[in-house]
PDB file of N, CA and C in Angstrom:
ATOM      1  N   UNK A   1     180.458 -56.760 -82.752  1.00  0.00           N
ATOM      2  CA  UNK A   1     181.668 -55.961 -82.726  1.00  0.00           C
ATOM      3  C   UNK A   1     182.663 -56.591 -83.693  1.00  0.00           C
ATOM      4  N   UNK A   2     183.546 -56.001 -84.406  1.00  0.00           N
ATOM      5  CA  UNK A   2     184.393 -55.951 -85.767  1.00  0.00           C
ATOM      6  C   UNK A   2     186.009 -55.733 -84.918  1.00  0.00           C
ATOM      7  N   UNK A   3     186.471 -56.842 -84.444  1.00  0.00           N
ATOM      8  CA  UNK A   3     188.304 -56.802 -84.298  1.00  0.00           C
ATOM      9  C   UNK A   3     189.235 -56.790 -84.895  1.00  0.00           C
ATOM     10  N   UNK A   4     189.924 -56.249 -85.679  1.00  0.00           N
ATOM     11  CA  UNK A   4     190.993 -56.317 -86.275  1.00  0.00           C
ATOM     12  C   UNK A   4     192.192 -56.638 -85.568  1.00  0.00           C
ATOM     13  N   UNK A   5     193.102 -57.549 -85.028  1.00  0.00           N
ATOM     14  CA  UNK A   5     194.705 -57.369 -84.513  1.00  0.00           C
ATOM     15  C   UNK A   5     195.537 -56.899 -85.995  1.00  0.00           C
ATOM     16  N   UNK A   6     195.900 -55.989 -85.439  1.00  0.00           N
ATOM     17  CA  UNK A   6     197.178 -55.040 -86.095  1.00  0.00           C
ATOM     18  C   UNK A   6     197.782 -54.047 -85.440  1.00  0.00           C
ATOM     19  N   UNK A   7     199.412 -54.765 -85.991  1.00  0.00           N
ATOM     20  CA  UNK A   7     200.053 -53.474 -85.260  1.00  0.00           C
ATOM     21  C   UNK A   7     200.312 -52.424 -85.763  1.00  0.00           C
ATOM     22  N   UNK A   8     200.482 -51.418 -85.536  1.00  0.00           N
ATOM     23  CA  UNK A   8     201.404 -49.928 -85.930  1.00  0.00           C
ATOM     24  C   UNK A   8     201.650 -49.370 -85.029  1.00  0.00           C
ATOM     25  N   UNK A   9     202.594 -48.278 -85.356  1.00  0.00           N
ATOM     26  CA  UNK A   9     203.369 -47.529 -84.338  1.00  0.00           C
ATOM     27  C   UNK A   9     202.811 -46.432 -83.236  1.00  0.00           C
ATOM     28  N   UNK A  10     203.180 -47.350 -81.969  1.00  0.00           N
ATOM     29  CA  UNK A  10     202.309 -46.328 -80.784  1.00  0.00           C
ATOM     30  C   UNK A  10     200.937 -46.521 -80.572  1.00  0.00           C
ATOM     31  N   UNK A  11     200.378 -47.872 -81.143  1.00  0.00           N
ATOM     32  CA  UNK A  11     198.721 -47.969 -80.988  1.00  0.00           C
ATOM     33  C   UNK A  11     198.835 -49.387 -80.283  1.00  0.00           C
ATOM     34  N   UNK A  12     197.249 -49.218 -79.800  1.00  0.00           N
ATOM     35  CA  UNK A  12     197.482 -51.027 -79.341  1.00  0.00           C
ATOM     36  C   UNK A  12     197.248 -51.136 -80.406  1.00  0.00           C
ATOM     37  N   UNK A  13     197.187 -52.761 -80.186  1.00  0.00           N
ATOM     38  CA  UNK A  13     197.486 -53.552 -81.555  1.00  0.00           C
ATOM     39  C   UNK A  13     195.688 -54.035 -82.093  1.00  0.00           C
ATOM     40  N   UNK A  14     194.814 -53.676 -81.075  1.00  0.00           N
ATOM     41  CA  UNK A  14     193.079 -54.420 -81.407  1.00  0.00           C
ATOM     42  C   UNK A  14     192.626 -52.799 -82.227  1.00  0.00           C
ATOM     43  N   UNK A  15     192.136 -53.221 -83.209  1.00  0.00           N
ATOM     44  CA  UNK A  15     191.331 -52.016 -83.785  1.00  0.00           C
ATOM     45  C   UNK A  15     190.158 -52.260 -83.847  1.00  0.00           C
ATOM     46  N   UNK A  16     189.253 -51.632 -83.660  1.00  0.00           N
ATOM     47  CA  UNK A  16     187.687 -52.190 -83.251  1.00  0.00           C
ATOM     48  C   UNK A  16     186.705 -50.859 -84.124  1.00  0.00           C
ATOM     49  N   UNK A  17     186.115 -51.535 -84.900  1.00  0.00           N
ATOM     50  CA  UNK A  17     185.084 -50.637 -85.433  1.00  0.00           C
ATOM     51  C   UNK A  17     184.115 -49.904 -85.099  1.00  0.00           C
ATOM     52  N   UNK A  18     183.949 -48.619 -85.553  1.00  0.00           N
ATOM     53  CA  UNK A  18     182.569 -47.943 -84.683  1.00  0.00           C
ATOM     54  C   UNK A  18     181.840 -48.141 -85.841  1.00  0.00           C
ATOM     55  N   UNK A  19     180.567 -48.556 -85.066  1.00  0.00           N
ATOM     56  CA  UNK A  19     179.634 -48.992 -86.131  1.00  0.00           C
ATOM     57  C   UNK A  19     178.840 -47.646 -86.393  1.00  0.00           C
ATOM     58  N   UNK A  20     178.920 -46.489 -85.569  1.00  0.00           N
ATOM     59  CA  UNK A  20     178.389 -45.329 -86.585  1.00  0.00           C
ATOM     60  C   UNK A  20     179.155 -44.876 -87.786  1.00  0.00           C
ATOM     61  N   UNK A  21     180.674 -44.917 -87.783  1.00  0.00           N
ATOM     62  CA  UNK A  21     181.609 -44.283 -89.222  1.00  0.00           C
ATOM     63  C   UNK A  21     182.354 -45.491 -89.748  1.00  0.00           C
ATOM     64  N   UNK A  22     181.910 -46.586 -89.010  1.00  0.00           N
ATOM     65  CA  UNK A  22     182.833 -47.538 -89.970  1.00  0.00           C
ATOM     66  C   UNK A  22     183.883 -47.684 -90.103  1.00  0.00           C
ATOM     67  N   UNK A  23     184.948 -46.859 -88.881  1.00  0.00           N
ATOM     68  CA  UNK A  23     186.638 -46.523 -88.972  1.00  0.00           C
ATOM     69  C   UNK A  23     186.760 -47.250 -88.023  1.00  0.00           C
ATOM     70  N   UNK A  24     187.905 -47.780 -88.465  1.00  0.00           N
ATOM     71  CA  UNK A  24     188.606 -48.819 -87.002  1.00  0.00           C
ATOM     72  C   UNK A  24     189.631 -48.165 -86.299  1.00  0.00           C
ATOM     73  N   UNK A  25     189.852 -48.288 -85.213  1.00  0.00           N
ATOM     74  CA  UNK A  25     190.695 -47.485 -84.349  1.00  0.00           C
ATOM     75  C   UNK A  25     191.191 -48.232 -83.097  1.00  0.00           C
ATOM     76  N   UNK A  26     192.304 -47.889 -82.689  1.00  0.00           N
ATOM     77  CA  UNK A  26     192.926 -48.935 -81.802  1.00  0.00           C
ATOM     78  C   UNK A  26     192.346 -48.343 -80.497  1.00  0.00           C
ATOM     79  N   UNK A  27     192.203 -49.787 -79.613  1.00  0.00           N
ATOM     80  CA  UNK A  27     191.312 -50.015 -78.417  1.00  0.00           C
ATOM     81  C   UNK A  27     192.316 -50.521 -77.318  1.00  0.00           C
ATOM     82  N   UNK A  28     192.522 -50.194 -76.318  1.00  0.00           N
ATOM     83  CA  UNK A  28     193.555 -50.969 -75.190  1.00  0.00           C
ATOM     84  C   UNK A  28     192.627 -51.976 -75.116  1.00  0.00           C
ATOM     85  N   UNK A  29     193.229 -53.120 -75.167  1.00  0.00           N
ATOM     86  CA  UNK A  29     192.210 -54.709 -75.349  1.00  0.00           C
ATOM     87  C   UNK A  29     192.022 -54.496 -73.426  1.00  0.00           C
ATOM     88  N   UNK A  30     192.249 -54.115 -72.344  1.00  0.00           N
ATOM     89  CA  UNK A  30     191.761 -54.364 -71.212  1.00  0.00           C
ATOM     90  C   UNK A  30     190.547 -53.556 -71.053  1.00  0.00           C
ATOM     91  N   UNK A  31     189.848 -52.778 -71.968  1.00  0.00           N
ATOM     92  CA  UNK A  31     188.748 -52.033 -71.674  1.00  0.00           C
ATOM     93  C   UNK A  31     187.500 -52.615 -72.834  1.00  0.00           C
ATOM     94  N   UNK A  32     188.076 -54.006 -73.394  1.00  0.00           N
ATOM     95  CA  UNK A  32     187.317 -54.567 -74.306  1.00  0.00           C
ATOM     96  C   UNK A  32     186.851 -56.080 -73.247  1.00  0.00           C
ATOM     97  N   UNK A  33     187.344 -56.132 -72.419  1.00  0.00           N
ATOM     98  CA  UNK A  33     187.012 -57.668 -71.140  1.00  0.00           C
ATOM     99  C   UNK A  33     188.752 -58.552 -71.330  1.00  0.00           C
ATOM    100  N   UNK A  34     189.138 -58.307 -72.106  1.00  0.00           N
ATOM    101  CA  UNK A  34     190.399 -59.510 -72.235  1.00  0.00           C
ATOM    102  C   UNK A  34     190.700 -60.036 -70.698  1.00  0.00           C
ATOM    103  N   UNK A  35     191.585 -60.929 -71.199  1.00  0.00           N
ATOM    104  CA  UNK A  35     192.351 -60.847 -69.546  1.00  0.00           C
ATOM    105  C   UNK A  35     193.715 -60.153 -69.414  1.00  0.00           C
ATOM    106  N   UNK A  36     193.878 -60.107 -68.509  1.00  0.00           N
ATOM    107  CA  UNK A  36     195.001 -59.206 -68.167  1.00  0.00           C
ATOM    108  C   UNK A  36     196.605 -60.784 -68.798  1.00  0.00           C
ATOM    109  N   UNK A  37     196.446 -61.624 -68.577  1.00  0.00           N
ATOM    110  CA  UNK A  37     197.539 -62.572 -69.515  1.00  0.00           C
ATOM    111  C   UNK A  37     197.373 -61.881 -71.251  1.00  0.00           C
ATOM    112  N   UNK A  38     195.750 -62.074 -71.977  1.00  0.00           N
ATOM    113  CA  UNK A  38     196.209 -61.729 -73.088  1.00  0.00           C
ATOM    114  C   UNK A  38     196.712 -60.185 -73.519  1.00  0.00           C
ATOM    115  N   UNK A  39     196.219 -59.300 -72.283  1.00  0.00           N
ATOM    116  CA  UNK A  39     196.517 -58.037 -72.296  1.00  0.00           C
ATOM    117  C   UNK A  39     197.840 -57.742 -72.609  1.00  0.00           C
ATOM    118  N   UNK A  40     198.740 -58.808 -71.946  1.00  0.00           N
ATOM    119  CA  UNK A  40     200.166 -58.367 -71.627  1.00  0.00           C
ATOM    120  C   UNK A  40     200.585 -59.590 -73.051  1.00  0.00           C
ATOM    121  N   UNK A  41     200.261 -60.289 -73.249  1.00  0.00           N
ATOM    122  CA  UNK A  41     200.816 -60.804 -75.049  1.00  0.00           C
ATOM    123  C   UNK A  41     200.500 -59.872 -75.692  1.00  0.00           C
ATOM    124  N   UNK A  42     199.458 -58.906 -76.373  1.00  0.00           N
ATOM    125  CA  UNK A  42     199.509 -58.135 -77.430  1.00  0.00           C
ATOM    126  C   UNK A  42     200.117 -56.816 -77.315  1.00  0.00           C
ATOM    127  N   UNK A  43     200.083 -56.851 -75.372  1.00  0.00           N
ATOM    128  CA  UNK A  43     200.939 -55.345 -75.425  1.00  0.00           C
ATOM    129  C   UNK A  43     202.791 -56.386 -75.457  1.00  0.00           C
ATOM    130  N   UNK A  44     203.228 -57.172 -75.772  1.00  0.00           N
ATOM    131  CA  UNK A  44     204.563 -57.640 -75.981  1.00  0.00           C
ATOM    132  C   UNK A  44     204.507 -57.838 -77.275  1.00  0.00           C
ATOM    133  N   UNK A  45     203.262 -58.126 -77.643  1.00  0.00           N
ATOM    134  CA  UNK A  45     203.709 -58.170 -79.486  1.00  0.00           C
ATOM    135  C   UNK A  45     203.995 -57.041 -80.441  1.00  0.00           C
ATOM    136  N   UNK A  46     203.224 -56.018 -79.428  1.00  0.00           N
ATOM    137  CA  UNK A  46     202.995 -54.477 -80.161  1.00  0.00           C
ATOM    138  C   UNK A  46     204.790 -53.942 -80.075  1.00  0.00           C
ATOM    139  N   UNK A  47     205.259 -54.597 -78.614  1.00  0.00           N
ATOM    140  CA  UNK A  47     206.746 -53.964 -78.630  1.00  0.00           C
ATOM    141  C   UNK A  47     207.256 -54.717 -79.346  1.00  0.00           C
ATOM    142  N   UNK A  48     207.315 -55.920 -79.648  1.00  0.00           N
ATOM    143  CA  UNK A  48     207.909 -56.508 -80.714  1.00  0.00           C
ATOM    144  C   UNK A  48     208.036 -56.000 -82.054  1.00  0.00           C
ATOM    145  N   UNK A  49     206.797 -55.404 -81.797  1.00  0.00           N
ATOM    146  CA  UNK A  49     206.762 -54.945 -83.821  1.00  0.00           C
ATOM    147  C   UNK A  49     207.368 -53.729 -84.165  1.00  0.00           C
ATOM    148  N   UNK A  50     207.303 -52.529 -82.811  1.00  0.00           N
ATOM    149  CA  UNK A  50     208.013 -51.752 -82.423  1.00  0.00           C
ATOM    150  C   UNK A  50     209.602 -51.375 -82.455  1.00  0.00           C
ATOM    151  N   UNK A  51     210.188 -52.678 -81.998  1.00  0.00           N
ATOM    152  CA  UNK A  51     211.722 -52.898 -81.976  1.00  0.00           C
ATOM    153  C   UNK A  51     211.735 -53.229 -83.066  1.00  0.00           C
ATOM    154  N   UNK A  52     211.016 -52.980 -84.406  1.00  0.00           N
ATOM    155  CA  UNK A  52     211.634 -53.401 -85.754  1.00  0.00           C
ATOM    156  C   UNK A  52     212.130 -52.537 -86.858  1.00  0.00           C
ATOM    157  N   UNK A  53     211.392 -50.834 -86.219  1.00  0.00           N
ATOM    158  CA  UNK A  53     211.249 -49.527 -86.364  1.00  0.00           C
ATOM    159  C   UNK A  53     212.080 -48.637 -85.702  1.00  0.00           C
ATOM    160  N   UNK A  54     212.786 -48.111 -86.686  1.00  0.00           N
ATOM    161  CA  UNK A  54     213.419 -46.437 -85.960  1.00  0.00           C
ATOM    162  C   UNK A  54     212.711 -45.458 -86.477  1.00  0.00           C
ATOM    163  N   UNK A  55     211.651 -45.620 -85.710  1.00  0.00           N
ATOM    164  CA  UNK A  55     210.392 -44.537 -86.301  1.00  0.00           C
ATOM    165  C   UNK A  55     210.805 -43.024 -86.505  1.00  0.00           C
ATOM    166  N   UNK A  56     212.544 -42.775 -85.579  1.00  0.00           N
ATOM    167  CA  UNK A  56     213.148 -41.020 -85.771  1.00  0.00           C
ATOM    168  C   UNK A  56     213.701 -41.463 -87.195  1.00  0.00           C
ATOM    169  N   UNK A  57     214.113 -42.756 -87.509  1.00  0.00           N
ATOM    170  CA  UNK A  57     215.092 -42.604 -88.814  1.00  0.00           C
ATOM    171  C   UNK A  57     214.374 -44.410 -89.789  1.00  0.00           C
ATOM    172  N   UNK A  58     213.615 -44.394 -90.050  1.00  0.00           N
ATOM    173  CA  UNK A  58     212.960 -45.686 -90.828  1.00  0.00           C
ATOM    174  C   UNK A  58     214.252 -46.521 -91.606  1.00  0.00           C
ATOM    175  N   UNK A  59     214.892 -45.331 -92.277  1.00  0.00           N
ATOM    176  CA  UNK A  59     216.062 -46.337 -92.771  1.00  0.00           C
ATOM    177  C   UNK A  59     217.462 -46.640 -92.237  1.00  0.00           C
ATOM    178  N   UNK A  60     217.134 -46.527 -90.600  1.00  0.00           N
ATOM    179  CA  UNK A  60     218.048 -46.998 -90.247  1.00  0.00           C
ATOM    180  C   UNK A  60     217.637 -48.393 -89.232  1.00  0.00           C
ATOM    181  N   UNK A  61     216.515 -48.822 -89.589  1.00  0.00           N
ATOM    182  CA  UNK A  61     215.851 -49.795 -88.902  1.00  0.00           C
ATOM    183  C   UNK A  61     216.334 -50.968 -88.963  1.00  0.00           C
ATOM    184  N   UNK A  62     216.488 -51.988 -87.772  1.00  0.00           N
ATOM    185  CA  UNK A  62     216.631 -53.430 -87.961  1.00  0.00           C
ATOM    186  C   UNK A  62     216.454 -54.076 -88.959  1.00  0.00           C
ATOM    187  N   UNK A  63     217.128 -54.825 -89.270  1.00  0.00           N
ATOM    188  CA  UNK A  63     217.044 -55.746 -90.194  1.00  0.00           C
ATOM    189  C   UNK A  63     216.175 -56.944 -89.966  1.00  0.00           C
ATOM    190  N   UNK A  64     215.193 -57.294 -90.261  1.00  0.00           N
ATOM    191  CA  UNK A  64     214.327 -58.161 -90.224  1.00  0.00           C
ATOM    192  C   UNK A  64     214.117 -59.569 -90.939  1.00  0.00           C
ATOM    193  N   UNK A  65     214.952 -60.663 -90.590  1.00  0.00           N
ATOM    194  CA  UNK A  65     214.755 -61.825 -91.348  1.00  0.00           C
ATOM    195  C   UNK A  65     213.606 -62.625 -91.909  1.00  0.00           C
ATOM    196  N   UNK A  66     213.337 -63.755 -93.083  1.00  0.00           N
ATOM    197  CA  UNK A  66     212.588 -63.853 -92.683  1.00  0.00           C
ATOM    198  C   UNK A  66     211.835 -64.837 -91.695  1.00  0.00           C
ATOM    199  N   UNK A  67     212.634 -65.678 -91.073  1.00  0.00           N
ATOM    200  CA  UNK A  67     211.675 -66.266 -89.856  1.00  0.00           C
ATOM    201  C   UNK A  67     211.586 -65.388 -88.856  1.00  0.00           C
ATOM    202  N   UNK A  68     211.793 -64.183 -88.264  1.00  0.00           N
ATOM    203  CA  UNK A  68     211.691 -63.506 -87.454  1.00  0.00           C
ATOM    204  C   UNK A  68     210.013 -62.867 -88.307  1.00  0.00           C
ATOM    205  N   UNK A  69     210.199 -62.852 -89.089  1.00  0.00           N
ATOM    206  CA  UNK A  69     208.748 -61.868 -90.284  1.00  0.00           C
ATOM    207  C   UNK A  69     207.828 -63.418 -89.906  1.00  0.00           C
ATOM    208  N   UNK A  70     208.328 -64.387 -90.234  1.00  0.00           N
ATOM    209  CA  UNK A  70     207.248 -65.081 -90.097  1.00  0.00           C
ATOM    210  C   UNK A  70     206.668 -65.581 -88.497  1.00  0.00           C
ATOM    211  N   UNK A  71     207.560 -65.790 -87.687  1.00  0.00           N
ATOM    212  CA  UNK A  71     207.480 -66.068 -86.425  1.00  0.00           C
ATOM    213  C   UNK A  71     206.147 -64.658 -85.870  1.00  0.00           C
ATOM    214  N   UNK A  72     206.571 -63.430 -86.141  1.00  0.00           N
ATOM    215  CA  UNK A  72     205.782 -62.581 -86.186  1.00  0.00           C
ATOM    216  C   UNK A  72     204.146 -62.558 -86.247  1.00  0.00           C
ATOM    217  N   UNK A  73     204.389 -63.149 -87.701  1.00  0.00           N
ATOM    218  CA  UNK A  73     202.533 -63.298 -88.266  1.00  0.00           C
ATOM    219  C   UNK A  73     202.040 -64.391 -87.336  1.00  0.00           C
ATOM    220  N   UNK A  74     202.517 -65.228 -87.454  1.00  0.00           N
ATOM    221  CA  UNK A  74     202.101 -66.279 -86.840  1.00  0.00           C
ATOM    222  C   UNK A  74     201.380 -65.956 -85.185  1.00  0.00           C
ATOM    223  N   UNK A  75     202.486 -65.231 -84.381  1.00  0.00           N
ATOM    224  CA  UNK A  75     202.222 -64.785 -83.068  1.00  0.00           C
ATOM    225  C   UNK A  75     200.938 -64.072 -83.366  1.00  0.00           C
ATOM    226  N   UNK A  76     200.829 -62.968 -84.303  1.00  0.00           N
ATOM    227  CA  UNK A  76     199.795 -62.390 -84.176  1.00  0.00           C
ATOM    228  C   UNK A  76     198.764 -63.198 -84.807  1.00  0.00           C
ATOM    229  N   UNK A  77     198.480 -63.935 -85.475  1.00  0.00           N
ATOM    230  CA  UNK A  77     197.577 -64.654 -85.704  1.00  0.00           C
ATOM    231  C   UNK A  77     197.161 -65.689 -84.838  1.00  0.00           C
ATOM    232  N   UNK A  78     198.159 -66.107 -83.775  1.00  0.00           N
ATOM    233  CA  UNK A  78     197.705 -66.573 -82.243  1.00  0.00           C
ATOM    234  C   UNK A  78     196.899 -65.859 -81.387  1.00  0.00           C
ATOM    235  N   UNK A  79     196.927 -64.884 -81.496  1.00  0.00           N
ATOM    236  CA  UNK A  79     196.836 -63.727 -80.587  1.00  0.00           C
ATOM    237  C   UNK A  79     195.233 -63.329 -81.069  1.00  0.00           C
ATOM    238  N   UNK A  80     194.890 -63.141 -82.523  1.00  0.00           N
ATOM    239  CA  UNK A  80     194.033 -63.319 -83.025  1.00  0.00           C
ATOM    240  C   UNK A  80     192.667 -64.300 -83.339  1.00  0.00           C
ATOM    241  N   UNK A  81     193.080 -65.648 -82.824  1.00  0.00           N
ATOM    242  CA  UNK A  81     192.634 -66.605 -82.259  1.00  0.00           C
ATOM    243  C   UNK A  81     192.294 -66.689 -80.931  1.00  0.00           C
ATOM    244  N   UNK A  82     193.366 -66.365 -79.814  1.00  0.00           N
ATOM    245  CA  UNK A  82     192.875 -65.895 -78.777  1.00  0.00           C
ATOM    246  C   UNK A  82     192.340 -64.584 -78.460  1.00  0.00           C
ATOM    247  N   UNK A  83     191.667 -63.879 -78.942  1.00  0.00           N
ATOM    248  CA  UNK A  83     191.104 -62.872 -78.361  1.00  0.00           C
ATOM    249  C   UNK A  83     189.723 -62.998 -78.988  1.00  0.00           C
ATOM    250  N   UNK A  84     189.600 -63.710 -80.248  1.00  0.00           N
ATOM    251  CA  UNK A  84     188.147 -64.338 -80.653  1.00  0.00           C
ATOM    252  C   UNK A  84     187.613 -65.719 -79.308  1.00  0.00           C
ATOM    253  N   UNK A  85     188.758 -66.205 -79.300  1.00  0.00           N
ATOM    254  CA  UNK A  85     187.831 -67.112 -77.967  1.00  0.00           C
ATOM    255  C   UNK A  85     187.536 -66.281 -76.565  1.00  0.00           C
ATOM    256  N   UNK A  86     187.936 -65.108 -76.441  1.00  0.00           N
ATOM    257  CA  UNK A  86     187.510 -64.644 -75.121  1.00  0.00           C
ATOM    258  C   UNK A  86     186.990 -63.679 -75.454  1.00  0.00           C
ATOM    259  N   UNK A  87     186.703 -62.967 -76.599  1.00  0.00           N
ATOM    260  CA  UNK A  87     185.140 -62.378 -77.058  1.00  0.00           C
ATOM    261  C   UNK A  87     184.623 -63.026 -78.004  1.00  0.00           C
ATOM    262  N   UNK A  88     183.528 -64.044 -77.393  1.00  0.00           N
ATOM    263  CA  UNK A  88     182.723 -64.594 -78.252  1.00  0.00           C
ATOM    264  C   UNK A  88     181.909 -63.820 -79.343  1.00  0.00           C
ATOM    265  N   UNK A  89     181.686 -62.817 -78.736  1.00  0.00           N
ATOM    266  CA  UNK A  89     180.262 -61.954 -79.434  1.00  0.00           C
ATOM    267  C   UNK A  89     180.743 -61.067 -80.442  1.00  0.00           C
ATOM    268  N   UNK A  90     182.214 -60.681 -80.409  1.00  0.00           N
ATOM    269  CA  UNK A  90     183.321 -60.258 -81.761  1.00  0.00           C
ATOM    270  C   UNK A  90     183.494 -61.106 -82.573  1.00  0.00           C
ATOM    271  N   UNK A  91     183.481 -60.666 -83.770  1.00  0.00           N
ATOM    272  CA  UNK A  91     184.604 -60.842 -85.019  1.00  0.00           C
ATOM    273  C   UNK A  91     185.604 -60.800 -85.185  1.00  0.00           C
ATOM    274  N   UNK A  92     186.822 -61.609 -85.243  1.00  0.00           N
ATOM    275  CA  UNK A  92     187.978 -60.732 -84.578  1.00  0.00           C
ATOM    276  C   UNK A  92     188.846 -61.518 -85.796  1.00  0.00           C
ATOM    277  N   UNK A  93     189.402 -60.793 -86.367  1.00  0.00           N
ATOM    278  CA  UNK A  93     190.779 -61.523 -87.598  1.00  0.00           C
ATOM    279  C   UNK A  93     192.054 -60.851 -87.253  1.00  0.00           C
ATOM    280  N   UNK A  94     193.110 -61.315 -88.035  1.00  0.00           N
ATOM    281  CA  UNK A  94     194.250 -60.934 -88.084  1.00  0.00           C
ATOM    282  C   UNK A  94     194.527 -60.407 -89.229  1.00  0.00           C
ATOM    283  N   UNK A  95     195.190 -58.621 -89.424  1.00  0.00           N
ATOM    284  CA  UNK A  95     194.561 -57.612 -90.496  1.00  0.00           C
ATOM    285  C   UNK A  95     195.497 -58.668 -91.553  1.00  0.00           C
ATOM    286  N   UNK A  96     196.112 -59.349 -92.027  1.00  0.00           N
ATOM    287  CA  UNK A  96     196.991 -59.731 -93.356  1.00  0.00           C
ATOM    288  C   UNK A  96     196.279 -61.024 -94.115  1.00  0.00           C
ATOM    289  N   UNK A  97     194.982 -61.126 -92.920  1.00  0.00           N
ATOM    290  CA  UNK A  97     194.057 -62.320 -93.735  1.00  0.00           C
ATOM    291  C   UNK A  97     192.701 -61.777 -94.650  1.00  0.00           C
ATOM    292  N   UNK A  98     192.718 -61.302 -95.653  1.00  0.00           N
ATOM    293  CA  UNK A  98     192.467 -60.378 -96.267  1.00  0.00           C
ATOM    294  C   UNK A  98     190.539 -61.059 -96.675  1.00  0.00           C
ATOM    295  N   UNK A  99     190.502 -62.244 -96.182  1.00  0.00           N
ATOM    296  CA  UNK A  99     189.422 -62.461 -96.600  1.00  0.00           C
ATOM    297  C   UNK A  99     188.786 -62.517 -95.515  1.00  0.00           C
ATOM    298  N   UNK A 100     189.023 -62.771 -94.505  1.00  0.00           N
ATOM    299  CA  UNK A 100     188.291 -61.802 -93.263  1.00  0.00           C
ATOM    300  C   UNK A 100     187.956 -60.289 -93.403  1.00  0.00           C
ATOM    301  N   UNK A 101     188.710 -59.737 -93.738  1.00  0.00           N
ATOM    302  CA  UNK A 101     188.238 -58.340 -93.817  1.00  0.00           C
ATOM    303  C   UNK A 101     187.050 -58.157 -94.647  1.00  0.00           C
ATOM    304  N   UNK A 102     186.250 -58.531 -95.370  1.00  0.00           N
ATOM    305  CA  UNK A 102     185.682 -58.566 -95.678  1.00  0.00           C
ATOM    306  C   UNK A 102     184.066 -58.674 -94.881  1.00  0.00           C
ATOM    307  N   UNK A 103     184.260 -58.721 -93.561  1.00  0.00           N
ATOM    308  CA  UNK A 103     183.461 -58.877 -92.308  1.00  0.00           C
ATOM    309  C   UNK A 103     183.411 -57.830 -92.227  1.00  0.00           C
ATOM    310  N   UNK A 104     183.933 -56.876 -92.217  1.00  0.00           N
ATOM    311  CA  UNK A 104     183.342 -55.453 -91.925  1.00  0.00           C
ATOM    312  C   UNK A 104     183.002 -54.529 -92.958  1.00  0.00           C
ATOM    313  N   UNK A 105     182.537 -55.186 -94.063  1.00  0.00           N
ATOM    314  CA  UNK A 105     182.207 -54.175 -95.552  1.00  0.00           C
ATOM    315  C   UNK A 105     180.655 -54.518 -95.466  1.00  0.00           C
ATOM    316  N   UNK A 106     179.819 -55.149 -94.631  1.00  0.00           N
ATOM    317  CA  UNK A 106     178.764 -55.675 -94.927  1.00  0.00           C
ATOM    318  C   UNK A 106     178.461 -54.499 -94.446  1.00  0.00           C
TER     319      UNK A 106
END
């Protein structure tokens, strides 16, 4: 199985590949085994990324510093780390590490 953590608006944040079309698509991580602790970090990171967006008006959105941008990646690249140790049998990266992605072109 092929994990992506990424957020966008209104999805969970795990995108998981179907290996018949090759499209990744967001998965509620509690119907993938997680635990219900990491369940509730990626569903707080997803609102995090959320509160950064006025998805009715984009340019009237928060202002985003950048240690708040970096504090960000970082979380999700925690998050991304932990959800590879509690699915062993996944692949699991964080989408801005671009040479991971490369795991699912094979």
């Amino acid at each position: 199985m092929l994990v992506k953590v990424m957020d966008d608006y209104g999805c969970w944040p795990l995108w998981v590949r179907d290996e018949a079309s090759g499209v990744y698509e967001p998965r509620d991580p509690a119907t993938l085994g997680v635990s219900a602790g990491l369940v509730g970090r990626l569903s707080a990171w997803q609102q995090w990324s959320e509160s950064m967006v006025n998805i009715a008006d984009p340019g009237d959105s928060r202002a985003v510093g950048a240690d708040e941008d970096a504090a960000f990646v970082a979380e999700g690249r925690l998050l991304a780390a932990r959800v590879a140790e509690e699915l062993p049998h996944a692949v699991v990266w964080y989408y801005d590490d671009s040479s991971a992605d490369t795991a699912g072109s094979d």
